[in-house]
C-alpha atoms as a PDB file:
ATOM      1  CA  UNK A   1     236.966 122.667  76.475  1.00  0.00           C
ATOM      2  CA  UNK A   2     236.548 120.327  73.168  1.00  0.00           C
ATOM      3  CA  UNK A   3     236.426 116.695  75.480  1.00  0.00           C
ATOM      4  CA  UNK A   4     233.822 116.016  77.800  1.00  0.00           C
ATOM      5  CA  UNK A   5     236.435 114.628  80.541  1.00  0.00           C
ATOM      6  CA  UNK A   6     237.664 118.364  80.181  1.00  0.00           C
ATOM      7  CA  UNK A   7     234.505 119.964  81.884  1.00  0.00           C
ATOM      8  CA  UNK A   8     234.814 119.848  85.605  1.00  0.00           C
ATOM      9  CA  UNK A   9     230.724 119.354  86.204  1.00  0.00           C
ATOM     10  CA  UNK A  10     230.849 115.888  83.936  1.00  0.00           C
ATOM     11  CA  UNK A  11     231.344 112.436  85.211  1.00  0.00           C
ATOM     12  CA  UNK A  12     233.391 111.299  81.763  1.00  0.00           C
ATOM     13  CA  UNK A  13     236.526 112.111  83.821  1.00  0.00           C
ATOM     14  CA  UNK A  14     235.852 109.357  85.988  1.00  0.00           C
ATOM     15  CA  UNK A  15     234.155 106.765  84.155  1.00  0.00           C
ATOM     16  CA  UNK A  16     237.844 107.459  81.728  1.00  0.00           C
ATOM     17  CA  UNK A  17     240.380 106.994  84.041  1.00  0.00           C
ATOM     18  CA  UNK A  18     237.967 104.886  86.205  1.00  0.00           C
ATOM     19  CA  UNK A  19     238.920 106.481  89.317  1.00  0.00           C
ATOM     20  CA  UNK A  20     236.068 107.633  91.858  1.00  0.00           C
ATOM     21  CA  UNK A  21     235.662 111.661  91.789  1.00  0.00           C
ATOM     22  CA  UNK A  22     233.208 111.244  95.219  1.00  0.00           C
ATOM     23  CA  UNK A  23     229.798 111.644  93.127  1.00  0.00           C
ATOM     24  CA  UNK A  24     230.131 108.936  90.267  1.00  0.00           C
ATOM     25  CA  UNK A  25     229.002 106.229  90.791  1.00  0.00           C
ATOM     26  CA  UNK A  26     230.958 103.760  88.169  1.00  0.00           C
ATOM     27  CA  UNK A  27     229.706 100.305  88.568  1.00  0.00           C
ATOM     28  CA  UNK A  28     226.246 100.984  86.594  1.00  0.00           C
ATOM     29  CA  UNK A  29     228.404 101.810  83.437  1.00  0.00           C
ATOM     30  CA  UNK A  30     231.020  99.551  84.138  1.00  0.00           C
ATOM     31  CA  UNK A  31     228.552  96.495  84.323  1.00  0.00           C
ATOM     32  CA  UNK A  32     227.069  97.611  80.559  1.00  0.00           C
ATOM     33  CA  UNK A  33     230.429  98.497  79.165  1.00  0.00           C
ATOM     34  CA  UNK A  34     233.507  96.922  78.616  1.00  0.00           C
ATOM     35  CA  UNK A  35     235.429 100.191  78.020  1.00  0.00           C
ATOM     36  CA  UNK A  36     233.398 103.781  78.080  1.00  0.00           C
ATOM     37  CA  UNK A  37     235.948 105.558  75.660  1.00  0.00           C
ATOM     38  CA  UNK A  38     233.818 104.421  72.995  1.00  0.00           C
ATOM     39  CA  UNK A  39     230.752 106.050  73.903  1.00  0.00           C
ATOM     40  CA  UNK A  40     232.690 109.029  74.326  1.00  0.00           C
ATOM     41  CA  UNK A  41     234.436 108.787  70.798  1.00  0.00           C
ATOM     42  CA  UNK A  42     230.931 108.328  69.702  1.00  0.00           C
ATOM     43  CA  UNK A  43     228.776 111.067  71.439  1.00  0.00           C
ATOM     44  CA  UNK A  44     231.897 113.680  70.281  1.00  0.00           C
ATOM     45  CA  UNK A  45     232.509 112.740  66.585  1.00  0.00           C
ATOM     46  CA  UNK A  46     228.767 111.432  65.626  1.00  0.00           C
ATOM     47  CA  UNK A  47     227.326 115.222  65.839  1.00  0.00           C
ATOM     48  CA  UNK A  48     223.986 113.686  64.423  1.00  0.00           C
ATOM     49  CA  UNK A  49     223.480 110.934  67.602  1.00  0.00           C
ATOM     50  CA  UNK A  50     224.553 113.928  69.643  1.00  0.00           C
ATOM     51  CA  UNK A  51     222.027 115.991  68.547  1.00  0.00           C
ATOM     52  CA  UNK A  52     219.514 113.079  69.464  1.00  0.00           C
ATOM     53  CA  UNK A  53     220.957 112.694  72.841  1.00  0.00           C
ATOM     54  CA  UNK A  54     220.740 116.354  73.393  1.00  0.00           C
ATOM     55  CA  UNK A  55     217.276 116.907  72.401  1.00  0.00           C
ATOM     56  CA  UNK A  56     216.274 113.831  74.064  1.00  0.00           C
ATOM     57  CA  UNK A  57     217.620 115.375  77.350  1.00  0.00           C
ATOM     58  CA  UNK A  58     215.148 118.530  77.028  1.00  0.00           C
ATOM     59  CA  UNK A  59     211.933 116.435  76.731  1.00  0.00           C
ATOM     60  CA  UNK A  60     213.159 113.727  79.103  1.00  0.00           C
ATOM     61  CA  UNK A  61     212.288 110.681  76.607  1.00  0.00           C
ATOM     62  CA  UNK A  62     214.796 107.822  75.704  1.00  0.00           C
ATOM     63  CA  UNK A  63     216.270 107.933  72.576  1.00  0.00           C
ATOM     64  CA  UNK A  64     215.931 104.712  70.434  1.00  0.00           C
ATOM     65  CA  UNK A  65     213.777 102.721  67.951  1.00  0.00           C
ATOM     66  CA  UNK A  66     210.304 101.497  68.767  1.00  0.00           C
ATOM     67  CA  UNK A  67     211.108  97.937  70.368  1.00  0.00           C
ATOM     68  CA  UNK A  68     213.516  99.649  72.989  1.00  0.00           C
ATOM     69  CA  UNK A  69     210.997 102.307  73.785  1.00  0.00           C
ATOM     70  CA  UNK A  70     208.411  99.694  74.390  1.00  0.00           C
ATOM     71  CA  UNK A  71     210.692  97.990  76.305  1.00  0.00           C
ATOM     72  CA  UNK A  72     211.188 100.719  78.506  1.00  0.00           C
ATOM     73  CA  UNK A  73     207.840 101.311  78.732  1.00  0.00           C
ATOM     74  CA  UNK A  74     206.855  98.492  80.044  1.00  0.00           C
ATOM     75  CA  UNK A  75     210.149  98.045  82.010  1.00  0.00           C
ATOM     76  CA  UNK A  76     209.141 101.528  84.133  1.00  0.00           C
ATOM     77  CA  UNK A  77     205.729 101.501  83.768  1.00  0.00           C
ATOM     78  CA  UNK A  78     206.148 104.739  82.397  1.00  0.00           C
ATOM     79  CA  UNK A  79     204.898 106.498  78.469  1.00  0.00           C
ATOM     80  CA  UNK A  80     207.763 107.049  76.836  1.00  0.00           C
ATOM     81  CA  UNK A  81     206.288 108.224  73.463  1.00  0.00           C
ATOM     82  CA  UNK A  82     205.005 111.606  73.172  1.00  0.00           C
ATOM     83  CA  UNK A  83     201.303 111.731  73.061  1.00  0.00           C
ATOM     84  CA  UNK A  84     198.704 113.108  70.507  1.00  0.00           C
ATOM     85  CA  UNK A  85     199.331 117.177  70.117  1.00  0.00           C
ATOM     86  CA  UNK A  86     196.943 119.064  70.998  1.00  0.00           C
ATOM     87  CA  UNK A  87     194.301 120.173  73.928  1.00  0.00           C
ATOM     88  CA  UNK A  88     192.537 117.157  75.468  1.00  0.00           C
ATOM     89  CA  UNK A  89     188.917 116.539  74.675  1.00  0.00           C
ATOM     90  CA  UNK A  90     186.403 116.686  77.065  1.00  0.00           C
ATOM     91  CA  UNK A  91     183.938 114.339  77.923  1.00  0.00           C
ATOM     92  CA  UNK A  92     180.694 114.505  75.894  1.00  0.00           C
ATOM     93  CA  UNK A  93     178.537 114.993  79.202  1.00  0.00           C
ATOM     94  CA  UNK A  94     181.258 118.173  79.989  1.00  0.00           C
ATOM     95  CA  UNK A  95     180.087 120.035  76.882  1.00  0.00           C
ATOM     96  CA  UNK A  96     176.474 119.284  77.015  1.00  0.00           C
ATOM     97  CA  UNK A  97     174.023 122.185  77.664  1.00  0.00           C
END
């Protein structure tokens, strides 16, 4: 199965034919886009964004420059950016004898 609309588990079926498959729910993408083949087209020949999307899936962070991360930052309230690596420090009074 080379297409995504090929794999039973995926919604690309029915945001591509726009027919309901039960689950979908196609109004959120059909409000943002005018036709979803592109993103499709994109995601499948564009190995490099697809690689982004993919590993952006794992970590469960948005994928995107630094304005649209802020902007969904704030938007959710959430951190989107990965933090400093590392343990945490403790407090000074923690480690004191």
């Amino acid at each position: 199965m080379k297409q995504a609309a090929d794999w039973p588990w995926s919604s690309a079926r029915a945001h591509l034919t726009g027919e309901p498959d039960g689950v979908t729910n196609l109004e959120p993408m059909n409000d943002r886009l005018p036709s979803p083949a592109g993103l499709f087209d994109l995601i499948e020949t564009d190995v490099a964004a697809f690689d982004a999307l993919r590993k952006a899936e794992s970590v469960g962070r948005p994928v995107g420059g630094e304005a649209f991360q802020n902007r969904i930052a704030e938007q959710t309230g959430r951190v989107v950016k990965p933090g400093k690596r590392g343990r945490r420090q403790q407090a000074n009074s923690a480690l004191s004898p």
